[in-house]
Protein backbone atom coordinates (compact mmCIF):
# COMPACT_ATOMS: atom_id res chain seq x y z
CA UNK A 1 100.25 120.61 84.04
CA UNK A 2 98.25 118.02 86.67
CA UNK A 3 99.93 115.43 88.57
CA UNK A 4 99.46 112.23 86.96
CA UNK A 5 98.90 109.88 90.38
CA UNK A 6 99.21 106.32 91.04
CA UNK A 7 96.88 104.08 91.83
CA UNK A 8 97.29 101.70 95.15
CA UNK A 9 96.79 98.54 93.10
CA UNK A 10 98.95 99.69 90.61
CA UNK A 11 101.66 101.11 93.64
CA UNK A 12 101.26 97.72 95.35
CA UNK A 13 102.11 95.97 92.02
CA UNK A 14 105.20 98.37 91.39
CA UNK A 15 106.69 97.99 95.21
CA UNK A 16 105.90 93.44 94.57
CA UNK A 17 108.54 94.01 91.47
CA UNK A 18 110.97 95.84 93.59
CA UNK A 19 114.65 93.53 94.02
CA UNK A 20 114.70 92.25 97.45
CA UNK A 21 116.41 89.29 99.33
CA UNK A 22 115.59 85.75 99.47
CA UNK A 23 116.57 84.10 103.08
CA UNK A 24 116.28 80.44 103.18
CA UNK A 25 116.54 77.72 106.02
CA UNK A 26 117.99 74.27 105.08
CA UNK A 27 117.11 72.28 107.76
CA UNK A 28 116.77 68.99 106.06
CA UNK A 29 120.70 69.16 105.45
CA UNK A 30 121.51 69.21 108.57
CA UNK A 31 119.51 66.65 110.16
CA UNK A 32 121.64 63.93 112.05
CA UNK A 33 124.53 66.48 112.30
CA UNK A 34 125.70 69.07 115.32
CA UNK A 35 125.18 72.03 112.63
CA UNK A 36 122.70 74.73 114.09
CA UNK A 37 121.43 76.08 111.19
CA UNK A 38 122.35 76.13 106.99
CA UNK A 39 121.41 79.36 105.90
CA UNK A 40 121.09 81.19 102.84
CA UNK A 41 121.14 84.88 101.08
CA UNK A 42 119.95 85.19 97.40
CA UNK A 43 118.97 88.55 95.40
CA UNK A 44 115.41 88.26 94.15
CA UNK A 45 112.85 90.22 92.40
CA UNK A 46 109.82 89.92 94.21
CA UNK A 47 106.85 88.79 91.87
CA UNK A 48 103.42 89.36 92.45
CA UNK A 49 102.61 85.93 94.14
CA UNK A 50 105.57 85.98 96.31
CA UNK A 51 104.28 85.62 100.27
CA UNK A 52 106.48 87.09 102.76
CA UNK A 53 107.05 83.60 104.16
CA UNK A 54 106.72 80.44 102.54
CA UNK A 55 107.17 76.74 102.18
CA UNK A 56 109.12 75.60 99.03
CA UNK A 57 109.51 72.60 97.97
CA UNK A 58 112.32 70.97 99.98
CA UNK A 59 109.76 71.51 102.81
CA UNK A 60 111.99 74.83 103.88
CA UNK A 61 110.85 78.17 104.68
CA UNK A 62 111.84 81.03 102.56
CA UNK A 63 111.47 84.35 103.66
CA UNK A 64 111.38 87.41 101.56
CA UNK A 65 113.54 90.85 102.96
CA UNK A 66 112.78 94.16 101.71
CA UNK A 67 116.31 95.64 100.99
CA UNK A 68 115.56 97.43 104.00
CA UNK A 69 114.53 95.24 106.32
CA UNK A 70 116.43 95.59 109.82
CA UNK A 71 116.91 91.94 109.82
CA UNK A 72 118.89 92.11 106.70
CA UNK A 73 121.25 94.91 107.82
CA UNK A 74 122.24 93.71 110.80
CA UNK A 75 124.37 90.97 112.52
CA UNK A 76 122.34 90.26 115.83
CA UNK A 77 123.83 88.93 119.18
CA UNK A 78 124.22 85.06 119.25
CA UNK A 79 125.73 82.15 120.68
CA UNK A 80 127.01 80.33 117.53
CA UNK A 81 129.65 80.62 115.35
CA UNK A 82 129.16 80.76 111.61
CA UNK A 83 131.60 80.08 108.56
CA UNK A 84 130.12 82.15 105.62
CA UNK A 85 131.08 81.87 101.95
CA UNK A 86 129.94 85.18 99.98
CA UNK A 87 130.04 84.85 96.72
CA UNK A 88 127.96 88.17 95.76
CA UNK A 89 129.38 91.44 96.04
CA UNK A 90 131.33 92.10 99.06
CA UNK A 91 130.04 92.95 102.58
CA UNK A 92 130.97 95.60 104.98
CA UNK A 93 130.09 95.06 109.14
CA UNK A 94 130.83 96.97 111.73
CA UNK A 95 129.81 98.76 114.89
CA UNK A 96 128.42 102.38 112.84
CA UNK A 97 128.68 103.46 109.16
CA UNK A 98 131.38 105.07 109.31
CA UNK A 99 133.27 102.37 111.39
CA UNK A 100 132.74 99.44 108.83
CA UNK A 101 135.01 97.43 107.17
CA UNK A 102 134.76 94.75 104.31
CA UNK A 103 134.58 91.20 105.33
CA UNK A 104 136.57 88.51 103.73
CA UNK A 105 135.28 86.31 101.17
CA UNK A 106 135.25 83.63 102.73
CA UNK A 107 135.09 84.31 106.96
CA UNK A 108 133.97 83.29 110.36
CA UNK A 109 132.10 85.02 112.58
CA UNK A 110 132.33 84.61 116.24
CA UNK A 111 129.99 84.57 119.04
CA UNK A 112 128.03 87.97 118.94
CA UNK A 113 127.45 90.06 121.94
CA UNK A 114 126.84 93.19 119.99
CA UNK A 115 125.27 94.06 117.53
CA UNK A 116 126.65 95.11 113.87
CA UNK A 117 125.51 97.00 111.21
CA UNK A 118 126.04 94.80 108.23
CA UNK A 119 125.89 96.74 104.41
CA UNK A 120 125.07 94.50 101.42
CA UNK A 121 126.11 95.59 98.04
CA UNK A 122 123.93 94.79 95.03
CA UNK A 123 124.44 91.51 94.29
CA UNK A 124 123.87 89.02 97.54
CA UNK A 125 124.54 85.09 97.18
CA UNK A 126 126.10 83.74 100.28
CA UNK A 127 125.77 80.61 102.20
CA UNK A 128 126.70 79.70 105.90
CA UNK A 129 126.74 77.04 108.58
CA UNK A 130 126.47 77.93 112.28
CA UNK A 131 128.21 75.56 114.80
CA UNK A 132 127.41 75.27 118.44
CA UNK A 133 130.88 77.18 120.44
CA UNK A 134 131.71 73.84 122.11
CA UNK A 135 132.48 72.34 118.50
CA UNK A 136 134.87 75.37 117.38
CA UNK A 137 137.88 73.79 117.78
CA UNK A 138 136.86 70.73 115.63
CA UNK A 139 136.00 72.68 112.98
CA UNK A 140 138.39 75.62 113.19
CA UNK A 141 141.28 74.77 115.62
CA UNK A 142 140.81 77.45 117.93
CA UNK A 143 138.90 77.78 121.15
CA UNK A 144 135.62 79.49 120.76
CA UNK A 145 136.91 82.55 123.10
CA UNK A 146 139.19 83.27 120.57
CA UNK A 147 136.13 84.21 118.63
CA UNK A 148 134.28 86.41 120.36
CA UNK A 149 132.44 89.20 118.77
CA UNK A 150 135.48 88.70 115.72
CA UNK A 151 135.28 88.22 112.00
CA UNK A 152 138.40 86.18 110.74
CA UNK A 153 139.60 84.99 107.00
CA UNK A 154 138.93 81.19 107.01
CA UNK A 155 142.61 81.02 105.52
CA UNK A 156 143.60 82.44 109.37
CA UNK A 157 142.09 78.97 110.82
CA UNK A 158 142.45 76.57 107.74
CA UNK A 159 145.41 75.98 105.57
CA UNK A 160 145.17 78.09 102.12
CA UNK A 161 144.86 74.42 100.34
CA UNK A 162 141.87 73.22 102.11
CA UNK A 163 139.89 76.65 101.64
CA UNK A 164 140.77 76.67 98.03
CA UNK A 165 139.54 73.04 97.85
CA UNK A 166 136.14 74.29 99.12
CA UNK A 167 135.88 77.14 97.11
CA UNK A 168 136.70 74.94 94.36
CA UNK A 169 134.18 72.29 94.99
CA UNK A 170 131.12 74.35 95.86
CA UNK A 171 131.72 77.18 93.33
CA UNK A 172 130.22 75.97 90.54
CA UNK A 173 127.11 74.40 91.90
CA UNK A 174 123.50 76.00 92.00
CA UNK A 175 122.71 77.40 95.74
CA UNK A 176 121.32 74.36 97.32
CA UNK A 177 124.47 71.62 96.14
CA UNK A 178 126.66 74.43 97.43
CA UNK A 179 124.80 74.73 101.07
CA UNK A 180 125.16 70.92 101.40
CA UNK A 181 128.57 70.71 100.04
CA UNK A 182 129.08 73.10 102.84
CA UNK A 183 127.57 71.14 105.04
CA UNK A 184 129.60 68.26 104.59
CA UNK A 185 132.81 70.03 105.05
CA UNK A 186 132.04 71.20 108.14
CA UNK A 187 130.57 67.63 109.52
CA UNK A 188 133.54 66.31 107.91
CA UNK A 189 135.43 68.65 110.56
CA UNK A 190 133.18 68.13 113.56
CA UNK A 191 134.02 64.56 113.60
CA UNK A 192 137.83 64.97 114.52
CA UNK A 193 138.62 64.59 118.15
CA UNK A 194 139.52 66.96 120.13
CA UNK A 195 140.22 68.00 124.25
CA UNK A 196 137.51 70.61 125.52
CA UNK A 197 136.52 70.95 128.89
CA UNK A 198 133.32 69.06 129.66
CA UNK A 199 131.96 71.04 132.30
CA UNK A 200 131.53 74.26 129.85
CA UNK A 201 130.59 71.87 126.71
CA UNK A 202 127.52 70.02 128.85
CA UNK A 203 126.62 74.02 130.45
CA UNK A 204 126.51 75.27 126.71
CA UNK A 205 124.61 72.74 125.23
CA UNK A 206 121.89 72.76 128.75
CA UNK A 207 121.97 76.32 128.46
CA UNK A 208 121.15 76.79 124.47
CA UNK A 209 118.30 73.81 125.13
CA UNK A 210 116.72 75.42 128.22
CA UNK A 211 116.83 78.56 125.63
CA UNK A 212 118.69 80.47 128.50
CA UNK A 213 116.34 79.45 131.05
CA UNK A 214 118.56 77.42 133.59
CA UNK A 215 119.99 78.79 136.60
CA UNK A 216 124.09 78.49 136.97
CA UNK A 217 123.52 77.54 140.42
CA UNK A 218 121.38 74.68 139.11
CA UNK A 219 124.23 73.96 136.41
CA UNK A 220 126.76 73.67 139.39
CA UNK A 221 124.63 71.52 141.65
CA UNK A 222 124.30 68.99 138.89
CA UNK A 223 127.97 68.93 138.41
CA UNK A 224 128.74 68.82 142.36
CA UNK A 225 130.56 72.19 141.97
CA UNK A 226 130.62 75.28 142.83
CA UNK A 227 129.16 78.55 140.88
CA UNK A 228 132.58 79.91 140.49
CA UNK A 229 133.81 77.38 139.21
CA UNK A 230 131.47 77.18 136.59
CA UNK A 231 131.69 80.57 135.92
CA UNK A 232 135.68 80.14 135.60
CA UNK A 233 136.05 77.05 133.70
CA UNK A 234 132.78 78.22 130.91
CA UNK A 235 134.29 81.92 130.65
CA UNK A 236 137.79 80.65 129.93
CA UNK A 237 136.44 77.91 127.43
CA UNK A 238 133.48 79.65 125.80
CA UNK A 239 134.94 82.98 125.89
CA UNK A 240 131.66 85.00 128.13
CA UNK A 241 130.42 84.11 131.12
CA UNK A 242 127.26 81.63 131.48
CA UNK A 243 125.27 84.51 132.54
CA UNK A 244 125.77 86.34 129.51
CA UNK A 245 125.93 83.03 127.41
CA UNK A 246 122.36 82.95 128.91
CA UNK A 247 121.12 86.24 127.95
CA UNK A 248 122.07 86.23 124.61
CA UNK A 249 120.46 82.62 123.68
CA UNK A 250 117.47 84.11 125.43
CA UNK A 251 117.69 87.07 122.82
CA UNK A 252 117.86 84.32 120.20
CA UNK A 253 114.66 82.28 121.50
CA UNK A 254 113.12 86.11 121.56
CA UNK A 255 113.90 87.05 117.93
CA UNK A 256 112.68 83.66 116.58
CA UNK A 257 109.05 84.82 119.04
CA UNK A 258 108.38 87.46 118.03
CA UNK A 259 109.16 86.88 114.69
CA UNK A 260 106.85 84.03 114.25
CA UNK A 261 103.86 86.03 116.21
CA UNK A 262 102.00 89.10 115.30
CA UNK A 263 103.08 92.46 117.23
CA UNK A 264 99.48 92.31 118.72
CA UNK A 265 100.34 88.82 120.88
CA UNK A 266 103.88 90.15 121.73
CA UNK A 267 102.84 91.11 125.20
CA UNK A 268 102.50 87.27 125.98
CA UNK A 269 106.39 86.07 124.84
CA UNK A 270 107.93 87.67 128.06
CA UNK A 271 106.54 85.20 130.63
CA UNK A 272 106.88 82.70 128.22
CA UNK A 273 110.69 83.08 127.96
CA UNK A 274 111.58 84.08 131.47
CA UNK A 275 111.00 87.80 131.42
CA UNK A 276 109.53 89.69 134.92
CA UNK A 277 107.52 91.43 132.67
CA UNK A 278 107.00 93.15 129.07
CA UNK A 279 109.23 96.49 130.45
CA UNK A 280 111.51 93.78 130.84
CA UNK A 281 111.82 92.26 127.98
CA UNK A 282 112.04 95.40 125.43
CA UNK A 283 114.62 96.38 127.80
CA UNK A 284 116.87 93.72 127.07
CA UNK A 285 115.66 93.56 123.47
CA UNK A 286 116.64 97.11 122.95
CA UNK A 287 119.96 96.44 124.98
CA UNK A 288 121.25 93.38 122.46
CA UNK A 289 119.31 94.98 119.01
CA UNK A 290 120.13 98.79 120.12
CA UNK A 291 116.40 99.69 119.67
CA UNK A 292 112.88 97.98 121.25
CA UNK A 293 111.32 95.39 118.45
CA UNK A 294 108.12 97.41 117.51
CA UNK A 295 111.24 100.26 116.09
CA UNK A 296 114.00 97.62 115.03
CA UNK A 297 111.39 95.14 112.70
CA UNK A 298 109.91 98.35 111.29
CA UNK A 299 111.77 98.53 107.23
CA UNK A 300 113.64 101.80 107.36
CA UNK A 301 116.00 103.69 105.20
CA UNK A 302 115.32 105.48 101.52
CA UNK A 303 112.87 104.56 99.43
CA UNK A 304 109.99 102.76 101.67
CA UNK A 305 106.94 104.02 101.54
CA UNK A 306 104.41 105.54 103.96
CA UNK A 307 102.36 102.39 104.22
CA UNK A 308 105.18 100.12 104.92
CA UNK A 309 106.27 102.67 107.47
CA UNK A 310 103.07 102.34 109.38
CA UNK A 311 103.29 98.22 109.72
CA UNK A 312 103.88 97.81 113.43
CA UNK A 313 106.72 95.08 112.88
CA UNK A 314 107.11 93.03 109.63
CA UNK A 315 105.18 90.10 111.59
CA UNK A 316 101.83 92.32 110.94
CA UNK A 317 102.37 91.82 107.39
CA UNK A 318 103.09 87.77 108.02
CA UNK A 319 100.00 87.47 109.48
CA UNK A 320 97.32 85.29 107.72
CA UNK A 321 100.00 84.74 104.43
């Protein structure tokens, strides 16, 4: 009996049909407001005229994951702090496979200095707003140290009223009415008064817009105090010290570089974002993600094929789209 082969065109066609994820940016929701980003996870067949990235028509970008892609199975290190609604099938997080646990329905998610694997079931529709820390306990009634590297039930920071009065307002929208009913909760939240220390709030918000770039010795001379008591007053109120604080929203401002470059110009983001050098920059990549980027955006796992295997870094296959 001969093998009956396929042939690339018709391979590429077969692998464009194959159910991925859609992740999706809402930025014009969020303009005027202290929210960081509105986000969104949808399950999508890929069709054949489906780019990798793309512009719809809000004026958004949409970005199309593989199943597989390392972005999509893993919670990265970051300065903000999300509330997420799922309403797909549930997802499991945690530090290996065999240490993961569900998440709630309806959760927030801390300030990240580790990475998590994160395991998606079938069906993925989920929405989320990400706060700066400063703001946490305006929208949750906690202080953001409370936070740290944690996943909590929203009913553990709300009362069980006003998170069924969310769920019950957003639920039966389409995706986008739900992100910005979302969004208004959450303003709704931020505008409530309340005591945080001012020092940490104004070395946050410097250090997130320097994109971790800004000495702590040039945060305390602009305060007229000293470094440790920077250090002390940030670390009790933000719950990490600025140094680390710093690191991680340089790992941020990294991911969103190399992301939006091809692996072939990589070489040039480290001086760009403060690195000595490349060395030094995969080694802190590979110290936040747990592997250097040209391994961790490579698609892995069952199921993908030799050819995706070989793209150095799903930016290669971005390029020119």
């Amino acid at each position: 009996m001969s093998d009956v082969s396929t042939s690339p065109a018709k391979a590429g066609q077969d692998r464009q049909r194959e159910p991925g994820v859609i992740y999706r940016e809402h930025a014009d929701l969020r303009v005027a407001t202290h929210i960081l980003s509105l986000w969104s996870f949808e399950s999508c067949v890929r069709g054949v005229d489906r780019r990798p990235v793309a512009l719809n028509r809000d004026g958004n970008p949409e970005y199309w994951l593989e199943r597989s892609d390392p972005l999509l199975n893993t919670i990265l290190p970051g300065t903000g702090v999300s509330l997420v609604v799922n309403f797909g099938d549930s997802w499991a997080a945690g530090r290996s496979l065999v240490r993961s646990s569900l998440l709630p329905r309806v959760c927030v998610i801390g300030s990240v200095t580790q990475a998590r694997i994160l395991r998606l079931s079938t069906r993925v529709q989920a929405i989320g707003a990400v706060i700066p820390p400063a703001l946490t306990m305006s929208a949750f009634g906690v202080a953001p140290s409370e936070l740290v590297d944690r996943i909590v039930p929203l009913e553990d920071l709300w009362t069980s009223s006003e998170v069924e009065e969310l769920i019950d307002a957003i639920s039966p929208l389409a995706l986008r009415p739900q992100v910005a009913g979302l969004c208004d909760a959450v303003v709704s939240r931020l505008e409530r008064a309340h005591d945080r220390d001012s020092l940490a709030d104004t070395t946050s918000r410097l250090i997130i817009r320097h994109r971790g770039q800004i000495s702590i010795d040039d945060i305390a001379r602009r305060h007229g105090v000293s470094r440790k008591q920077v250090a002390r007053r940030f670390s009790a109120a933000i719950g990490m010290m600025p140094k680390l604080f710093a690191r991680v929203t340089r790992f941020q401002a990294l991911v969103r570089a190399l992301l939006s470059s091809d692996v072939s110009h990589w070489v040039s983001v480290a001086p760009s974002l403060g690195f000595y050098d490349q060395a030094h920059m995969i080694n802190e990549f590979r110290g936040f993600a747990g592997a250097p980027p040209t391994v961790f955006f490579q698609p892995h796992g069952d199921g993908v094929d030799v050819e995706t295997r070989l793209l150095r870094g799903r930016p290669s296959e971005w390029r020119g789209r």
